[in-house]
Protein backbone atom coordinates (compact mmCIF):
# COMPACT_ATOMS: atom_id res chain seq x y z
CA UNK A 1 40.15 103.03 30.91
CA UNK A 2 42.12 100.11 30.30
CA UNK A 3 44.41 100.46 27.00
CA UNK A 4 44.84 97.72 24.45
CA UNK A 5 48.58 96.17 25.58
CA UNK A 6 47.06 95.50 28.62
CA UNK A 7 44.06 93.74 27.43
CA UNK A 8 45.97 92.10 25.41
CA UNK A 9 48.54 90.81 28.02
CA UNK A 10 45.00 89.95 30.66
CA UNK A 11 44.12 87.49 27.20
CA UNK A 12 47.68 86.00 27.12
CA UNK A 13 47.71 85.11 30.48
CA UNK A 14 44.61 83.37 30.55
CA UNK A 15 45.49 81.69 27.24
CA UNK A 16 48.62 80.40 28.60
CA UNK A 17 46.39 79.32 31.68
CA UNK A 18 44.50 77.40 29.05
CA UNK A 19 47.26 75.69 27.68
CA UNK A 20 48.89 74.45 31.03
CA UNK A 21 45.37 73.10 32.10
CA UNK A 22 43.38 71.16 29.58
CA UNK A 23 40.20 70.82 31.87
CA UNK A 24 39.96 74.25 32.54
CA UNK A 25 37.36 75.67 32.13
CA UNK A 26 37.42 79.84 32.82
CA UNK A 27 33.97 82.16 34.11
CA UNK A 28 33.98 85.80 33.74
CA UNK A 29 31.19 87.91 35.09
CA UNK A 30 30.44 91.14 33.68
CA UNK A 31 29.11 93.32 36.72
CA UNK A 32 27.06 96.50 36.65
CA UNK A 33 27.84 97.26 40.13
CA UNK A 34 30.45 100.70 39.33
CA UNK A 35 29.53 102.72 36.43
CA UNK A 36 32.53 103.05 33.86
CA UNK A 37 33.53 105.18 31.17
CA UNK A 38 31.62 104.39 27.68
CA UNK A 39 30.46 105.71 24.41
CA UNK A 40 27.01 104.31 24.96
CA UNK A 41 25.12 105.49 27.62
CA UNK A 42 21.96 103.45 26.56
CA UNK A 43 23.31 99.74 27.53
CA UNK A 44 24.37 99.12 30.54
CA UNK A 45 27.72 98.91 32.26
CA UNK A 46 27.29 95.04 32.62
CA UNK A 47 26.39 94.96 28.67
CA UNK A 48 29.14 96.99 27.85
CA UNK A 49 31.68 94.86 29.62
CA UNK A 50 30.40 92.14 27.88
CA UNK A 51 30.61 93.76 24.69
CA UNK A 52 34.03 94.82 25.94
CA UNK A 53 35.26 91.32 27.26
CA UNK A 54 33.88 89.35 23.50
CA UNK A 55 35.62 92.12 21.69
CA UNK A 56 38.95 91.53 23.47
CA UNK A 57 38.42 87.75 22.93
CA UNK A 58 38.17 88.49 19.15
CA UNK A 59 41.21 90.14 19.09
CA UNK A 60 43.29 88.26 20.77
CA UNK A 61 42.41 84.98 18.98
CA UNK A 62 42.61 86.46 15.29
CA UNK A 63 45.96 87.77 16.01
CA UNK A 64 47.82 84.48 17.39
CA UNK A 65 45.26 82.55 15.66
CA UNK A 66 43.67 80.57 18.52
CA UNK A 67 41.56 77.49 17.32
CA UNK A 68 39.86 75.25 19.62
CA UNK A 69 39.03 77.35 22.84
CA UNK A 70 35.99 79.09 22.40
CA UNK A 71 34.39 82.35 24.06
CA UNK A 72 30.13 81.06 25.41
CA UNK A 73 28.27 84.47 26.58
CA UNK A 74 25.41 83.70 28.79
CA UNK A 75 23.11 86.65 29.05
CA UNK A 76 20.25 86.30 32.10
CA UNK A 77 17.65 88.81 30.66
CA UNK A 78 15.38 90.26 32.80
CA UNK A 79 12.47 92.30 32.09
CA UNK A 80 14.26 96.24 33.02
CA UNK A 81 17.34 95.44 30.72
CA UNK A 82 19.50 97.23 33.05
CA UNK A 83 19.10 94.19 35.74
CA UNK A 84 20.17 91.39 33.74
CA UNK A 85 23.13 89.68 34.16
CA UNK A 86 25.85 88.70 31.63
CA UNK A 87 28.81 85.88 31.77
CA UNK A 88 31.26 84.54 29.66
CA UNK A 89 32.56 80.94 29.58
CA UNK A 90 35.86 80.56 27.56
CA UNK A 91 36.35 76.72 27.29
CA UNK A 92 37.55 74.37 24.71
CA UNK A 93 35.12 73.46 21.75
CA UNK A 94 34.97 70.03 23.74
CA UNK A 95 33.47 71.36 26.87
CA UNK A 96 30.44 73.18 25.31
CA UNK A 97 28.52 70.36 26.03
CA UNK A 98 29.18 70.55 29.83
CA UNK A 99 28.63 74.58 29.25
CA UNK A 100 25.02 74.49 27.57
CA UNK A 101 24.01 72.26 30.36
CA UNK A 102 25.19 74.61 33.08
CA UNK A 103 23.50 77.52 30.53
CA UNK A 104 20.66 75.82 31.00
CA UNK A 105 20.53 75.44 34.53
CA UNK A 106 21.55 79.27 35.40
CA UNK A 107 18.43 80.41 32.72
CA UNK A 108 16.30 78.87 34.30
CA UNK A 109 16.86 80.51 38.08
């Protein structure tokens, strides 16, 4: 378990990334590959990391009040709901654009 000052410093980092490179654009991919410890044993791992990852987003930006950069989940569902995949794109509002299309393109694999 990962506690809350370090998620917290993992979302500064990449924040600060953010601001040092404007055409950034940053890919995070939610594995289900090693179980972890959770509440909910009905999702998956991959869908709780997800969950996990938007949740830490949240946070981060209503506390230093980030405007601009946004967090884009991609979720590639398959039929048994423990197989599908799930990404996040955290980009500025600018680049969703660019993000849809590439949405688009990994949906339809």
């Amino acid at each position: 378990m990962v506690g809350y000052n370090i998620l917290m410093r993992i979302a500064s980092i990449l924040a600060d990334f953010l601001k040092e490179n404007e055409g950034a654009v940053l890919c995070f991919y939610c594995d289900g590959v090693t179980e972890l410890e959770r509440h909910n044993k009905n999702i998956p791992p991959q869908q709780y990391r997800s969950m996990l990852f938007s949740k830490m987003y949240d946070m981060y930006v209503h506390k230093y009040r980030v405007e601009g950069i946004v967090n884009y989940p991609i979720v590639i569902a398959e039929k048994d709901p423990w197989k599908s995949q799930y990404a996040h794109f955290i980009c500025r509002e600018n680049h969703l654009e660019i993000i849809h299309a590439l949405k688009d393109i990994l949906i339809s694999k």
